[in-house]
Protein backbone atom coordinates (compact mmCIF):
# COMPACT_ATOMS: atom_id res chain seq x y z
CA UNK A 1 31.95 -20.01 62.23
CA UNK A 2 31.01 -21.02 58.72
CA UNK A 3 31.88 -24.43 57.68
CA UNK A 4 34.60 -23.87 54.79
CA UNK A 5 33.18 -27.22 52.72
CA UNK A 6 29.76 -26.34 52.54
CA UNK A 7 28.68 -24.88 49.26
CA UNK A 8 28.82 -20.38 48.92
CA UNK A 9 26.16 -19.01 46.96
CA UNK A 10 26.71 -18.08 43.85
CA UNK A 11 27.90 -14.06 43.21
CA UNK A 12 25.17 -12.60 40.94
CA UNK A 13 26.86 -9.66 38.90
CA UNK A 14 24.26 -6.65 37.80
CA UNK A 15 24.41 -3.04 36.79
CA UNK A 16 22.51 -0.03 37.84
CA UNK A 17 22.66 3.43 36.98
CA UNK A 18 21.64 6.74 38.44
CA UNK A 19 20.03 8.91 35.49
CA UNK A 20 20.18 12.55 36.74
CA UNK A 21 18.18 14.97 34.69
CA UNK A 22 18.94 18.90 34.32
CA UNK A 23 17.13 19.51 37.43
CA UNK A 24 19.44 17.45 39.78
CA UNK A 25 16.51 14.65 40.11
CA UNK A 26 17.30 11.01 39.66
CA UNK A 27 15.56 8.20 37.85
CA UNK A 28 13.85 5.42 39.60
CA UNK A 29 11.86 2.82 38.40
CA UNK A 30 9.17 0.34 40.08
CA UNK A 31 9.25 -2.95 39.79
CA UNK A 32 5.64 -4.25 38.11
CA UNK A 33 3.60 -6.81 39.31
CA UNK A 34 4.98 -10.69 38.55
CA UNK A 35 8.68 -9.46 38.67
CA UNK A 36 11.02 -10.64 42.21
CA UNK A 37 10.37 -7.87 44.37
CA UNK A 38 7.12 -6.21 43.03
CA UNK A 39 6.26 -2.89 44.13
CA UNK A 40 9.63 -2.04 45.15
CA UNK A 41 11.83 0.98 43.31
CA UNK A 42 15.36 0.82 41.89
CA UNK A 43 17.78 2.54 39.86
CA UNK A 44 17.52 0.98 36.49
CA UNK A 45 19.33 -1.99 34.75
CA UNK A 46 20.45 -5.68 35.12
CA UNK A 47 22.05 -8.62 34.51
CA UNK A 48 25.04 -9.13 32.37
CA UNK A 49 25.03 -11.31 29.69
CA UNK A 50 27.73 -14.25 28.95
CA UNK A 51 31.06 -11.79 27.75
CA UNK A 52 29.66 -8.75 28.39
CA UNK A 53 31.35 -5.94 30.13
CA UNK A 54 29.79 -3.82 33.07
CA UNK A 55 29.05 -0.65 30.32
CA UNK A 56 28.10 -2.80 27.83
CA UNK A 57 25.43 -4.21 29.71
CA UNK A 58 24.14 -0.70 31.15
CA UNK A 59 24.17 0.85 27.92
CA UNK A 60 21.77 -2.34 26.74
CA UNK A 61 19.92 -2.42 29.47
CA UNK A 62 18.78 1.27 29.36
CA UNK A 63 18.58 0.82 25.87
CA UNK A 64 15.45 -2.58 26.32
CA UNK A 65 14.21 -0.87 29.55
CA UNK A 66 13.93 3.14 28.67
CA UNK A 67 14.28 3.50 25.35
CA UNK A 68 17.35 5.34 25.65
CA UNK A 69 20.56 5.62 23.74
CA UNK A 70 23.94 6.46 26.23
CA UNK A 71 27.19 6.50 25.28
CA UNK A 72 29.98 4.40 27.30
CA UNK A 73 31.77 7.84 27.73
CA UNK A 74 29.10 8.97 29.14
CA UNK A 75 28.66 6.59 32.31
CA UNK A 76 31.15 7.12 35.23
CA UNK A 77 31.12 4.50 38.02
CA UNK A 78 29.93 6.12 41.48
CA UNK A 79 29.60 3.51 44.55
CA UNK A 80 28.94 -0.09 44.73
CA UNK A 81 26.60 -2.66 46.41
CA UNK A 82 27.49 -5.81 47.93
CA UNK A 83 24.49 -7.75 49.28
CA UNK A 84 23.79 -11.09 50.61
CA UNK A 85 20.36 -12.55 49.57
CA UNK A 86 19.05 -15.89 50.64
CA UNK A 87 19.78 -17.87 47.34
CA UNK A 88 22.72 -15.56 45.95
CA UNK A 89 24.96 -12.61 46.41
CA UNK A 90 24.58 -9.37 44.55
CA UNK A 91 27.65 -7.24 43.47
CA UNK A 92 25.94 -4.24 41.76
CA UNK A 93 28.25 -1.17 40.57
CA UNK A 94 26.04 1.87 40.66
CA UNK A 95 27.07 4.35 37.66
CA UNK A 96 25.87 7.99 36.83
CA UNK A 97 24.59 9.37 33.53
CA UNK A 98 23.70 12.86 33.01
CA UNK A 99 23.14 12.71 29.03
CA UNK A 100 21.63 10.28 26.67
CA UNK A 101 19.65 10.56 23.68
CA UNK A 102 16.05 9.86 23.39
CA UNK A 103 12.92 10.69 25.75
CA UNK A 104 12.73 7.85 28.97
CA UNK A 105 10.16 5.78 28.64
CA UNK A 106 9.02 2.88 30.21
CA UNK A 107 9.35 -0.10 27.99
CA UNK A 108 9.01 -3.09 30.37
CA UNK A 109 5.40 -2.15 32.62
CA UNK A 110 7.65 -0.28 34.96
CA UNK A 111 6.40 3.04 36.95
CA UNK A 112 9.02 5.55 36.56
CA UNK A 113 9.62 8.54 39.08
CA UNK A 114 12.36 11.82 38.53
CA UNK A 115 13.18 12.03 42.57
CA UNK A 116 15.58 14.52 44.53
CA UNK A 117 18.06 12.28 45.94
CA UNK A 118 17.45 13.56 50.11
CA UNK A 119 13.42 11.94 48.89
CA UNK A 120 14.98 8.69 47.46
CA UNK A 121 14.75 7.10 51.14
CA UNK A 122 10.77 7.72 50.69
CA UNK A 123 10.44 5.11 48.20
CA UNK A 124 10.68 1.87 49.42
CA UNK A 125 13.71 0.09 47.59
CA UNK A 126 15.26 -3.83 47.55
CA UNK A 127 18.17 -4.03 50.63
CA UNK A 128 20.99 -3.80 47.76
CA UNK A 129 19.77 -0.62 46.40
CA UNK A 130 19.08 1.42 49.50
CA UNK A 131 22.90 1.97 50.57
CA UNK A 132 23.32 3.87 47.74
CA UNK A 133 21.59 6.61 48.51
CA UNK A 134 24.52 8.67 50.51
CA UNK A 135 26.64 8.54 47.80
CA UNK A 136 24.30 10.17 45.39
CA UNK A 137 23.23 12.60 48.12
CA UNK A 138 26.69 13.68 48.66
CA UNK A 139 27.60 14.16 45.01
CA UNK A 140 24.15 15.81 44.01
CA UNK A 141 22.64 17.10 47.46
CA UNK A 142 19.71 16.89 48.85
């Protein structure tokens, strides 16, 4: 049993979104040399900043990281992660987006891939993004 005085890591809040295109195929991106995690692919976006909202936060982060412009209306929350790391725990809501303005790009040395969601589980991906796979497979299919 845990001891109930010693110290819980601290819950690390981030946003992620699954970009699907017309042809059903989601948006990953690889994480470049230098960053945590290098090498590995995720669905994009980030942190939160001090008094920002969840959408807020997506909509900047895909703004700094693709080059894209979405509205708030046009995210819809789909699944969550909740995983325990070593030095923190991640809570990260997965959202979808099917329309944005603006060609994706990648703005921060990232690889980019459009990927059916049954091939998602090719791509090797961090421990909190992997379990949310099924839910996009059972909304999009395979």
């Amino acid at each position: 049993m845990a001891d109930p005085g010693a110290a819980k890591p601290p819950i690390l809040l981030v946003v992620a979104c699954a970009l699907v295109d017309a042809d059903g195929r989601v948006l990953i991106a690889q994480r470049p040399v230098g960053k945590t995690l290098a090498g590995l692919w995720e669905f994009p976006g980030g942190k939160l900043e001090p008094d920002e909202g969840p959408e807020v936060s997506l909509v900047r982060e895909l703004k700094e990281e693709l080059g894209i412009a979405v509205e708030i209306p046009c995210v819809a929350p789909l699944t969550f992660a909740s995983h325990a790391y070593e030095n923190f725990h991640l809570l990260m809501p997965l959202y979808i987006c099917r329309k944005w303005a603006g060609i994706v790009m990648p703005h921060e040395g990232q690889t980019l891939a459009w990927v059916r969601p049954g091939k998602l589980r090719d791509y090797p991906m961090p421990p909190a993004d992997a379990p949310l796979i099924p839910a996009l497979i059972d909304l999009l299919g395979p």
